[in-house]
Protein backbone atom coordinates (compact mmCIF):
# COMPACT_ATOMS: atom_id res chain seq x y z
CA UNK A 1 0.00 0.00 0.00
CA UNK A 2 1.57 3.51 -0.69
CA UNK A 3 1.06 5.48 2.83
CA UNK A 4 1.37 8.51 0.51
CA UNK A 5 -1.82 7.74 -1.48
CA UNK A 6 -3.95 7.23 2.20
CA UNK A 7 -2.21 10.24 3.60
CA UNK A 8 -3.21 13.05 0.89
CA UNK A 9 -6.52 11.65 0.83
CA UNK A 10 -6.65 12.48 4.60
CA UNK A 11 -5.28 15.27 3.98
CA UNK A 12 -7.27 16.99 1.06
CA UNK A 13 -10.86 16.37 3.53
CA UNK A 14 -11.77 18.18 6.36
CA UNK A 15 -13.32 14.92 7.73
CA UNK A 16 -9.49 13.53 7.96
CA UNK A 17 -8.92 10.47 9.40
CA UNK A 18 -12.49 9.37 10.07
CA UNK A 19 -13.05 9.59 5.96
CA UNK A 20 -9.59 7.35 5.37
CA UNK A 21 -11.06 4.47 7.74
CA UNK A 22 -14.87 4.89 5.89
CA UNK A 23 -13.42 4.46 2.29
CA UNK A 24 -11.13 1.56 3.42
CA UNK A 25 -14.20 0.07 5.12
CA UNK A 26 -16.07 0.87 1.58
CA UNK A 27 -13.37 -1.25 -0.25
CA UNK A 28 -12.94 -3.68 2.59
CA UNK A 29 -16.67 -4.38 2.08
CA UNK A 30 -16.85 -4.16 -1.52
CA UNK A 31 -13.60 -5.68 -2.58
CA UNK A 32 -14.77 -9.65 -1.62
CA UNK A 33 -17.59 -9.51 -4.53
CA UNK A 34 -15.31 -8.32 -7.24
CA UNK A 35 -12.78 -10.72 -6.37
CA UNK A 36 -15.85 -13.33 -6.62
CA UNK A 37 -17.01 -11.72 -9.92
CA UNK A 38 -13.56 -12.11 -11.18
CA UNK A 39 -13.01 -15.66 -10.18
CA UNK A 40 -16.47 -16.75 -11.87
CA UNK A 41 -15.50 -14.74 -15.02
CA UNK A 42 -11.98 -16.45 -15.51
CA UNK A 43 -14.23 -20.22 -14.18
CA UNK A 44 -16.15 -18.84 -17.46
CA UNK A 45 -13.95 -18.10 -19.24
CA UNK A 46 -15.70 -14.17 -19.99
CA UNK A 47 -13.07 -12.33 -21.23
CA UNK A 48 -15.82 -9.41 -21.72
CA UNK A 49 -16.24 -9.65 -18.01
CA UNK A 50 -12.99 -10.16 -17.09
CA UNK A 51 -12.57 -6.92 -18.89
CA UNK A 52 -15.45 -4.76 -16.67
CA UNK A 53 -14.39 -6.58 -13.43
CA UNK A 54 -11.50 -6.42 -13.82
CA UNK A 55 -11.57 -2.65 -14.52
CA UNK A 56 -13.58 -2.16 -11.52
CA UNK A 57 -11.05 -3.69 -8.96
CA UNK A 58 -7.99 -2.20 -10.55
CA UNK A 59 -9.40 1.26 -10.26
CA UNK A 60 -10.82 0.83 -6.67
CA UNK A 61 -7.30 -0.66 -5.81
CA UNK A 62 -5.55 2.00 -7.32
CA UNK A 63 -7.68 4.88 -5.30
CA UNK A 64 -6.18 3.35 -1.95
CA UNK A 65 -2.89 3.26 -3.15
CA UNK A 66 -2.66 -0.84 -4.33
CA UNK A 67 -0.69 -0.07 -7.23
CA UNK A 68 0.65 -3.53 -7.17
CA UNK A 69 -3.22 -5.29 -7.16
CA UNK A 70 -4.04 -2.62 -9.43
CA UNK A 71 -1.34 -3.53 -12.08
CA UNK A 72 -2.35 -7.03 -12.21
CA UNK A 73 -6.14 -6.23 -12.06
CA UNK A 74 -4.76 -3.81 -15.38
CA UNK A 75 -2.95 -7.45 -16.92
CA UNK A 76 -6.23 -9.22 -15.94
CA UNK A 77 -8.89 -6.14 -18.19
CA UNK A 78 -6.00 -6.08 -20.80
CA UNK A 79 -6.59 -9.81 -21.29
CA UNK A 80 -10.28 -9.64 -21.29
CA UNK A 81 -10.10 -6.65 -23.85
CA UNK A 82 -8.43 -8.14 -25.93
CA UNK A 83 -10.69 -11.42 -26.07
CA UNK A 84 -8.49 -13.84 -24.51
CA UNK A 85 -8.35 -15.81 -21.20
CA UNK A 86 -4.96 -17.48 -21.64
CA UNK A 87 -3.15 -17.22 -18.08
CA UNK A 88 -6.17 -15.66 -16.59
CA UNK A 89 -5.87 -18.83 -14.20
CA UNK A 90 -2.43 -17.26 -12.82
CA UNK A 91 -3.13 -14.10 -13.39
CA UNK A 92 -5.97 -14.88 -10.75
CA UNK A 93 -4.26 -16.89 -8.26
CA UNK A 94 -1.42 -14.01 -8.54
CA UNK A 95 -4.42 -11.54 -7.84
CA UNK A 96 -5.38 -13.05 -5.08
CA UNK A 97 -2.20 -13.71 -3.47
CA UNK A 98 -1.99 -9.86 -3.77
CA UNK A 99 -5.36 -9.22 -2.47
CA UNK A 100 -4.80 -10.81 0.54
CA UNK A 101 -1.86 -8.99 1.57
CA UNK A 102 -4.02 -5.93 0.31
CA UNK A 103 -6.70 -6.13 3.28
CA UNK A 104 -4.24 -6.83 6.00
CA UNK A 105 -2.37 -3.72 5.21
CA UNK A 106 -5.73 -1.79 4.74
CA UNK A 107 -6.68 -3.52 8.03
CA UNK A 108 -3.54 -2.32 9.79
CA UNK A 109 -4.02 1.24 8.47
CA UNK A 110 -7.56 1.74 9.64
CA UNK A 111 -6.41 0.45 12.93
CA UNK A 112 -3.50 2.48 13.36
CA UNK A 113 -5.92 5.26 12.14
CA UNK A 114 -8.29 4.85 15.27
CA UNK A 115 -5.22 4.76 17.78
C-alpha cells in the first residue's frame, strides 16, 4: 500500500482520518464480490467480463494506493479486452495472493488510524 496515497486523501478532507477508515471500510466491504465476480468470469472463461471486473477492482485498488493489485487487475482487463483468457488462471491466483496482503495492510491502516 503507498502510505502517501492514504495520507493526501486524509489530507485533502476536512473529515481527515475518520473519511480514510470509511473508504477503506467501503473497499474492505466491496472488494470480496469483485474478487468473486472475477473468479467466476476467468471459471467462465468471460473475457468481456474479465474486462469490466476487472476494470472495476484495478481502479478501486488504485484509489487506496494498491498499485501492485491494481497492475495485475490492469494485466487481468488487458486480457479480457483483448478477447483472450490465456493465463487468466495465474493471473488470478497471482491476484489473489496480492489481495490478501491488500486487506491486511488496509486492516492495519484503519487500525493504526483509530489509535
Amino acid at each position: 500500500i503507498d502510505g502517501q496515497v492514504l495520507e493526501r486523501m486524509r489530507t485533502l478532507s476536512a473529515k481527515g482520518a475518520g473519511l480514510v477508515t470509511k473508504i477503506i471500510g467501503i473497499y474492505l466491504n466491496d472488494a470480496p464480490g469483485r474478487l468473486r465476480s472475477l473468479q467466476e468470469a476467468v471459471e467462465r472463461r468471460d473475457a468481456a467480463a474479465m474486462d469490466r471486473t476487472a476494470h472495476a477492482f484495478k481502479s478501486a485498488s488504485a484509489n487506496l494506493g494498491a498499485s501492485a493489485l491494481a497492475e495485475l487487475c490492469q494485466r487481468m482487463e488487458n486480457l479480457g479486452r483483448a478477447s483472450s483468457t490465456s493465463g487468466a488462471e495465474i493471473l488470478l491466483a497471482q491476484i489473489e495472493t496480492e489481495y490478501a496482503e491488500v486487506v491486511v495492510e488496509l486492516s492495519a491502516h484503519a487500525e493504526a488510524i483509530k489509535l
